[in-house]
N, C-alpha and C. Protein backbone atom coordinates (compact mmCIF):
# COMPACT_ATOMS: atom_id res chain seq x y z
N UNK A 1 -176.99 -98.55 -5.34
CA UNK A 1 -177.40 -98.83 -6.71
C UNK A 1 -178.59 -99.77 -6.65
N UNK A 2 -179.70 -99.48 -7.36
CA UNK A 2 -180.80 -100.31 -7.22
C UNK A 2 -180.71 -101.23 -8.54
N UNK A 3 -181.28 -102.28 -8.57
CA UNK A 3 -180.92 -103.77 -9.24
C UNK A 3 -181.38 -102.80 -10.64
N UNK A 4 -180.79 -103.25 -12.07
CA UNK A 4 -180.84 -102.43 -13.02
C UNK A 4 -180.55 -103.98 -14.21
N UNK A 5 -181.03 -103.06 -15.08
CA UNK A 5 -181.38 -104.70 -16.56
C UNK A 5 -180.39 -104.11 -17.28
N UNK A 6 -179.39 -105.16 -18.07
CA UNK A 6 -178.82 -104.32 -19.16
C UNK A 6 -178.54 -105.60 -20.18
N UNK A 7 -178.56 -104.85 -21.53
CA UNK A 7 -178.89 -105.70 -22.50
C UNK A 7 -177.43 -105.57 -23.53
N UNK A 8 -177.02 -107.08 -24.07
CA UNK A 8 -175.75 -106.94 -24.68
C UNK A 8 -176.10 -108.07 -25.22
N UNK A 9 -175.96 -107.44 -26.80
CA UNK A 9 -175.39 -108.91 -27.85
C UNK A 9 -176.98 -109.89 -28.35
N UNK A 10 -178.02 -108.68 -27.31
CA UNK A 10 -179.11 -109.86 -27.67
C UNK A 10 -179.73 -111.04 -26.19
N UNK A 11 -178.92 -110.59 -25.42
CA UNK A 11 -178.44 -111.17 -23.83
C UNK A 11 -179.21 -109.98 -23.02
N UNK A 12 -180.08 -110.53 -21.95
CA UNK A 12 -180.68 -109.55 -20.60
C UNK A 12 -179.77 -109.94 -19.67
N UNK A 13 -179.34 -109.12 -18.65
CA UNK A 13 -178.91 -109.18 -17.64
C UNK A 13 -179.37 -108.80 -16.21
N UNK A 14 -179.27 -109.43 -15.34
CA UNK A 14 -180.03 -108.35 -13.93
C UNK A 14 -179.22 -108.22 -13.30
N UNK A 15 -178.34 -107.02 -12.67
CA UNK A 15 -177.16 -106.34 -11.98
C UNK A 15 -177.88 -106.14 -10.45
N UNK A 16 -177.08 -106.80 -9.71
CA UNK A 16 -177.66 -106.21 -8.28
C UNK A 16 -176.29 -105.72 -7.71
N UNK A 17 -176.05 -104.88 -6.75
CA UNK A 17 -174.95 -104.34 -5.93
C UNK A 17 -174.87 -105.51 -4.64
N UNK A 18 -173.60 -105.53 -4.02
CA UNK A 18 -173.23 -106.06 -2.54
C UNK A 18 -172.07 -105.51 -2.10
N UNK A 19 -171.71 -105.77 -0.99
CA UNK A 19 -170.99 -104.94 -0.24
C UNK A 19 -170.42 -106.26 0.83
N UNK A 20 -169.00 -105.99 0.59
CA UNK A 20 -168.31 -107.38 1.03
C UNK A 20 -167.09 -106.54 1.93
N UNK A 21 -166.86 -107.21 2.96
CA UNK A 21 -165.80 -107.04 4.34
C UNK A 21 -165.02 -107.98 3.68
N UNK A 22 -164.02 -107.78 3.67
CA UNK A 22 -162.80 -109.12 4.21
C UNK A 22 -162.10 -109.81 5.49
N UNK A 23 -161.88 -110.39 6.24
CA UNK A 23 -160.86 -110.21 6.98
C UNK A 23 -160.38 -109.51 7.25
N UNK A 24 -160.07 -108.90 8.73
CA UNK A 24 -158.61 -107.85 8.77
C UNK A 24 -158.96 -107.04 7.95
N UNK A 25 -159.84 -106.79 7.46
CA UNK A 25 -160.24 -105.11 6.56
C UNK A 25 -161.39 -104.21 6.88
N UNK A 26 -160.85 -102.76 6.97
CA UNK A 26 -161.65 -101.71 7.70
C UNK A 26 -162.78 -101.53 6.84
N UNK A 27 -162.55 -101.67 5.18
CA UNK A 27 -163.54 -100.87 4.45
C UNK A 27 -164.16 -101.98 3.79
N UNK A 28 -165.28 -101.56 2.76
CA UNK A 28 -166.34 -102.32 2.29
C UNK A 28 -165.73 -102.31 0.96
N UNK A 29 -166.33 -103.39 0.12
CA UNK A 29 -165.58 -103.64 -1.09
C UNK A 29 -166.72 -103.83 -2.10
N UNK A 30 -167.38 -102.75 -3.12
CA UNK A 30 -168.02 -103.40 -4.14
C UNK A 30 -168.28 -104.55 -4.89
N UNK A 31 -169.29 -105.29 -5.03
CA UNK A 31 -168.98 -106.65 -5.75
C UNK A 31 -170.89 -106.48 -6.53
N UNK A 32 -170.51 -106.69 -7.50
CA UNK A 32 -171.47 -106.96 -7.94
C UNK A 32 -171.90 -108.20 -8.81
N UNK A 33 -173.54 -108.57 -8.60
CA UNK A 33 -174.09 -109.77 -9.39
C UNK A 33 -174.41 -110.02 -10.53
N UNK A 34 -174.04 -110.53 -11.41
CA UNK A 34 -175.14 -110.19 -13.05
C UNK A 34 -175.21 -111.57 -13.09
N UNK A 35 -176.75 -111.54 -13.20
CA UNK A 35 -177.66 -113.10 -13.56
C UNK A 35 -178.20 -112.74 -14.66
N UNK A 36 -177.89 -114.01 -15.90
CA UNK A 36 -178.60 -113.72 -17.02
C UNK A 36 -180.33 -113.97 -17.04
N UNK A 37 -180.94 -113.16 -17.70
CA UNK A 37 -182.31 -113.61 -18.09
C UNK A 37 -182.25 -115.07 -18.46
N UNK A 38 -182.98 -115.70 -17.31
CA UNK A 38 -183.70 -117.14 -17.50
C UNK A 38 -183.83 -117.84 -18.90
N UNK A 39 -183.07 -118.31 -19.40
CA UNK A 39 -182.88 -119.10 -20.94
C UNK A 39 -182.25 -118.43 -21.61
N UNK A 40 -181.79 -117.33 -21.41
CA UNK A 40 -180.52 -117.06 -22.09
C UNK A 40 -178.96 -117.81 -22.48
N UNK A 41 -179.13 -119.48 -21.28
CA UNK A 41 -178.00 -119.94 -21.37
C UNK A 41 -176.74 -119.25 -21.08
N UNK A 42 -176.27 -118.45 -20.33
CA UNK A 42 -175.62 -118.13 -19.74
C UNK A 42 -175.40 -118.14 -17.96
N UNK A 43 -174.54 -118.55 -16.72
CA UNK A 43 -174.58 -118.62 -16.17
C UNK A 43 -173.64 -117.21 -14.87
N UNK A 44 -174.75 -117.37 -14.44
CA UNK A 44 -174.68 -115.85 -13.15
C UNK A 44 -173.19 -115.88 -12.28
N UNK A 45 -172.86 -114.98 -12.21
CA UNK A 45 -171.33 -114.81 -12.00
C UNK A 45 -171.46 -113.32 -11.21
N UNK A 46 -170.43 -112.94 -10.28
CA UNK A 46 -170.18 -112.11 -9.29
C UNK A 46 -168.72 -111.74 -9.71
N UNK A 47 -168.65 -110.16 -9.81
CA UNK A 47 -167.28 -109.21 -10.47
C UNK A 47 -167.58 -108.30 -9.47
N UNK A 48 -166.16 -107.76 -8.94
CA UNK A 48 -165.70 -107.07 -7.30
C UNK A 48 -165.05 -105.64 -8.50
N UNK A 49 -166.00 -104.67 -7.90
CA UNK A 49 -165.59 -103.18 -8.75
C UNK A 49 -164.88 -102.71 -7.94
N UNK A 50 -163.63 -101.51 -8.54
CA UNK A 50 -162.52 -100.61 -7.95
C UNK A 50 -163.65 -99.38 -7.16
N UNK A 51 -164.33 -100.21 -5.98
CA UNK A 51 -164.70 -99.04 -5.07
C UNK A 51 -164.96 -100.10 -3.57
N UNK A 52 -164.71 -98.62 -3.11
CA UNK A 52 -164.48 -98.98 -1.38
C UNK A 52 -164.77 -98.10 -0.44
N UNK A 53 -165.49 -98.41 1.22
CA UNK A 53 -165.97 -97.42 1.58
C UNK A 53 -165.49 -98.06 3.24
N UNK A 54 -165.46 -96.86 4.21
CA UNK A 54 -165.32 -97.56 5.49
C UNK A 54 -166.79 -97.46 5.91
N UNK A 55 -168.08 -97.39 5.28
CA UNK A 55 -168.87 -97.18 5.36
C UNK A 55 -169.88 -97.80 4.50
N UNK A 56 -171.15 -99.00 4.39
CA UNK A 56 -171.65 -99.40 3.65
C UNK A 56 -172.38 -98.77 2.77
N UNK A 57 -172.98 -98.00 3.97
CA UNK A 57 -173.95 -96.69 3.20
C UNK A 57 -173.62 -96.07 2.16
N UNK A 58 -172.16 -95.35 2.49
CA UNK A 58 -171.70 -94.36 1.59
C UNK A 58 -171.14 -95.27 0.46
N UNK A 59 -170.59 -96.56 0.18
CA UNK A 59 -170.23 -97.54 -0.96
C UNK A 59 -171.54 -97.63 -2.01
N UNK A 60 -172.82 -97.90 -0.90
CA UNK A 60 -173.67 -98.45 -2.27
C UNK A 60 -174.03 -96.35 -2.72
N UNK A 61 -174.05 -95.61 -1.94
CA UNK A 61 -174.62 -94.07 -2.39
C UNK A 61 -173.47 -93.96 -3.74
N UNK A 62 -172.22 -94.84 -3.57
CA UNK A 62 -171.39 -94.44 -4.51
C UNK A 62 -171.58 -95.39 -5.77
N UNK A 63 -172.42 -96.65 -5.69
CA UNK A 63 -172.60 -97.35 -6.46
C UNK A 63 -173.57 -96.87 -7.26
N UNK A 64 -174.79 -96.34 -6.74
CA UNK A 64 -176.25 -95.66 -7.63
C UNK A 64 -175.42 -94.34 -8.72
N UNK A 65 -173.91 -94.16 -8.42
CA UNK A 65 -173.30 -93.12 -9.31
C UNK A 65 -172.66 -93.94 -10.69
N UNK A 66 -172.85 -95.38 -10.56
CA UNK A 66 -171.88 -96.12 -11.72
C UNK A 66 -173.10 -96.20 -13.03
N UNK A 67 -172.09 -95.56 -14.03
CA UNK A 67 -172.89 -95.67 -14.93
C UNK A 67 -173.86 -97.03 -16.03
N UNK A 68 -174.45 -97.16 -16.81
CA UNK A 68 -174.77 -98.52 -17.48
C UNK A 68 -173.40 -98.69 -18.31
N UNK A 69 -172.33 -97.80 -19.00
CA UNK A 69 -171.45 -97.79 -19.35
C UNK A 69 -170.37 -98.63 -18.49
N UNK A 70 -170.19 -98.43 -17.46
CA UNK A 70 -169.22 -99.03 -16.27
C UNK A 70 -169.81 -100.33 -16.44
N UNK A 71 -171.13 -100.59 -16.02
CA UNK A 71 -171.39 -102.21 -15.75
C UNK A 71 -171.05 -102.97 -17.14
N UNK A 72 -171.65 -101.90 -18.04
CA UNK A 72 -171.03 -102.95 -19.69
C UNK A 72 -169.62 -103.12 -19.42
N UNK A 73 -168.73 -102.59 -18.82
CA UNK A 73 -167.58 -102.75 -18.94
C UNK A 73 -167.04 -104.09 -18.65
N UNK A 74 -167.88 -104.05 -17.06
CA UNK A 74 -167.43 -105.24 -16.32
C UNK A 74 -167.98 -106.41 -16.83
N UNK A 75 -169.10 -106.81 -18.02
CA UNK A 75 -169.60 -107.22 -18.55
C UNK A 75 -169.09 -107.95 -19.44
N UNK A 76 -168.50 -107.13 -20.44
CA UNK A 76 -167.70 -106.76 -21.63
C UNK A 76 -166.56 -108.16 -21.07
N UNK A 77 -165.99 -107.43 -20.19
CA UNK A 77 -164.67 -108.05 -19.70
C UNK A 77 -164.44 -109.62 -19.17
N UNK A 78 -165.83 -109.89 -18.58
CA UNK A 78 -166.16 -111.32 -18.34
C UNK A 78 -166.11 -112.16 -19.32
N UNK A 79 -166.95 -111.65 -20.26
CA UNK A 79 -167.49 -112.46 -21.46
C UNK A 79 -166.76 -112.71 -22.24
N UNK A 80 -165.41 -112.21 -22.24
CA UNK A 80 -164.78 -112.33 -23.07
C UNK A 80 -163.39 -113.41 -23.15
């Protein structure tokens, strides 16, 4: 997923993808960044999405598939 803007409420956001190991774990774990636009007064926070890969590659090929709908979600859900 390449870094993507999304706008809520009047609020910019900048979404970047990462890809996180755990301990003792085979596969890769979605996590993504949303930093608000600079004076928006809101502060940048990191939300871990229901995807996983034993493979980094194939996690983020599966991330460029999440829609702007999905990230509002995870969005949605923070803010609230």
């Amino acid at each position: 997923m390449a870094w993507r803007i999304l706008s809520r409420e009047g609020e910019t956001w900048h979404v970047l993808p990462a890809a996180e190991r755990r301990a003792n774990q085979a596969t890769w774990q979605l996590v993504l960044a949303f930093r608000p636009k600079e004076g928006d007064g809101r502060r940048p926070f990191w939300a871990s999405f229901p995807l996983e890969s034993a493979s980094k590659s194939s996690l983020f090929l599966q991330a460029e598939r999440l829609s702007d709908a999905d990230l509002h979600e995870v969005l949605r859900r923070h803010l609230s």
